[in-house]
Protein backbone atom coordinates (compact mmCIF):
# COMPACT_ATOMS: atom_id res chain seq x y z
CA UNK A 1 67.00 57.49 21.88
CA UNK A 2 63.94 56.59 20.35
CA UNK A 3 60.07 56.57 22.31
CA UNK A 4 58.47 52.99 22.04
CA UNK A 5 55.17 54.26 20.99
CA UNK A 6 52.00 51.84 22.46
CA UNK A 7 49.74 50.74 19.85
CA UNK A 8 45.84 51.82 20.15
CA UNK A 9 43.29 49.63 19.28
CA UNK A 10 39.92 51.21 18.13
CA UNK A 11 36.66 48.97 18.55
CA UNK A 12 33.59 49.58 18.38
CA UNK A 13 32.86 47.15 21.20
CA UNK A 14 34.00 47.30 24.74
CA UNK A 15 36.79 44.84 25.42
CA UNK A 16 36.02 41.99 27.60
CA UNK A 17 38.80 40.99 30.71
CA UNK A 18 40.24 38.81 28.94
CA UNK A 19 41.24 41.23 26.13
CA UNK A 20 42.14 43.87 29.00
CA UNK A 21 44.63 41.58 30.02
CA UNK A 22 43.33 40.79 33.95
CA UNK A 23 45.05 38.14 35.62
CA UNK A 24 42.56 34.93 35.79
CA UNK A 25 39.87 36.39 33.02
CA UNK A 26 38.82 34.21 30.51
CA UNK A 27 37.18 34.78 27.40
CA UNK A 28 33.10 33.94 27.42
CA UNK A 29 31.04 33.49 24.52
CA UNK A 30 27.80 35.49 24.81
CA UNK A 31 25.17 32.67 26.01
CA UNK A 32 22.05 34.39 23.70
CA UNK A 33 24.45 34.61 20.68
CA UNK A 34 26.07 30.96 20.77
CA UNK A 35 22.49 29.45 21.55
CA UNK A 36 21.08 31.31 18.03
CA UNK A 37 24.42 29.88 15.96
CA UNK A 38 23.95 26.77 17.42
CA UNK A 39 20.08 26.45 16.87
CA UNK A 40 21.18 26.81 12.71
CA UNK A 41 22.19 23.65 13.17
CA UNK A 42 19.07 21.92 14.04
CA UNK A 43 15.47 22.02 11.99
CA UNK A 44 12.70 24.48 13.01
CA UNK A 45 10.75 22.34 14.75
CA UNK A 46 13.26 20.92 17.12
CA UNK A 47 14.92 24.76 18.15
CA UNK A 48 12.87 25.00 21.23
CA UNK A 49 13.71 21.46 23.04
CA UNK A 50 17.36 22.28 22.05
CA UNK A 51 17.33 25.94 23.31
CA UNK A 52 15.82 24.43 26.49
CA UNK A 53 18.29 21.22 26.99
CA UNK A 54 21.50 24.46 26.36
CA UNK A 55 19.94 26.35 29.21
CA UNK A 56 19.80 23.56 31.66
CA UNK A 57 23.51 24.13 31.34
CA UNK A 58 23.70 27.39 33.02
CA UNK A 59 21.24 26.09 35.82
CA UNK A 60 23.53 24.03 37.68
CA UNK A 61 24.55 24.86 41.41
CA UNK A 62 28.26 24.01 40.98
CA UNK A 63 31.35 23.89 37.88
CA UNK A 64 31.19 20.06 38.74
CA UNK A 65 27.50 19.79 37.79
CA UNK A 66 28.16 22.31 34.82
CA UNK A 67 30.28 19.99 33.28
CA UNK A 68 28.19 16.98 34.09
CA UNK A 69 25.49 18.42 32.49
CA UNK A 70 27.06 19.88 29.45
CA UNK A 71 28.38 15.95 28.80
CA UNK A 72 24.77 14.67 29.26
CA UNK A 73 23.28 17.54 26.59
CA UNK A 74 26.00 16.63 24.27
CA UNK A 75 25.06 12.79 24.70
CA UNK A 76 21.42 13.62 24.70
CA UNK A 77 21.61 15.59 21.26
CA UNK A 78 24.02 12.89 19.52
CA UNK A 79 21.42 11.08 18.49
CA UNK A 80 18.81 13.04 16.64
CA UNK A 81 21.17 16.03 15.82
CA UNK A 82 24.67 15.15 15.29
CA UNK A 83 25.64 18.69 14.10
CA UNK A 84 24.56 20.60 17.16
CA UNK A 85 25.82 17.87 19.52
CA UNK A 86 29.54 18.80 17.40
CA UNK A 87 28.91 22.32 17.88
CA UNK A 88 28.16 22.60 21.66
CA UNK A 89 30.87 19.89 22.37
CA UNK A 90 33.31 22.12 20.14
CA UNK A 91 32.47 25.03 22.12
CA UNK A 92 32.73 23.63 25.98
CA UNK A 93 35.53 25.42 27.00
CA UNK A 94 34.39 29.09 25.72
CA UNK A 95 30.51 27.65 26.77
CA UNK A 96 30.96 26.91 30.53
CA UNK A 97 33.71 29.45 31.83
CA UNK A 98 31.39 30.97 33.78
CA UNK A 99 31.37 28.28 36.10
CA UNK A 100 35.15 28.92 37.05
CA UNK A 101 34.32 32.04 39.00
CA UNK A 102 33.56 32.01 42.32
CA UNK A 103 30.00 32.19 43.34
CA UNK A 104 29.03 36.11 43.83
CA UNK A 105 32.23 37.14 41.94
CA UNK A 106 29.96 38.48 39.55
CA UNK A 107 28.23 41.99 39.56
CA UNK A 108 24.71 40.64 39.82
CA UNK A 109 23.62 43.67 37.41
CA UNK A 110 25.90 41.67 34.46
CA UNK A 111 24.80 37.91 34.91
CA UNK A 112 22.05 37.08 32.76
């Protein structure tokens, strides 16, 4: 009889509880590093009033007025940058899973 042997996986990064396989995780992009991919997609000029219009994202009381609000900054950015409006509506699922967890789920030492 043979051993099932468990592959190991080496990372140089700690793995997330999604990756860990925990019931209910889900994976979250790292709000400082989508922001800075998303602000190639807009001119130099306009990076700050787009970094500010993302953040107002991750202000909201509630997932209902997450989502509200991510729809508005979408619609707000279609406009005058159709690339970043793409990118941040691509991303809405990864963006705003945050808001699934119950309020003080979090260690307050982790949230941002």
């Amino acid at each position: 009889m043979s051993a099932q042997l468990t592959p190991q996986i080496r990372t140089s990064r700690p793995l997330n509880y999604a990756e860990r396989g925990l019931a209910g995780a889900a994976w979250q992009r790292c709000r400082s590093h989508y922001l800075r991919n998303l602000l190639t997609c807009v001119n130099k000029s306009s990076q700050p009033f787009v970094a500010t219009l993302v953040r107002t994202i991750f202000d909201q009381p509630d997932a209902a007025s997450v989502r509200t609000q991510h729809a508005w900054v979408v619609q707000t950015l279609e406009a005058k940058h159709p690339a970043a409006a793409e990118h941040l509506d691509a991303a809405r699922e990864d963006l705003i899973a945050f808001a699934a967890s119950p309020p003080g789920d979090l260690d307050p030492d982790l949230v941002q």
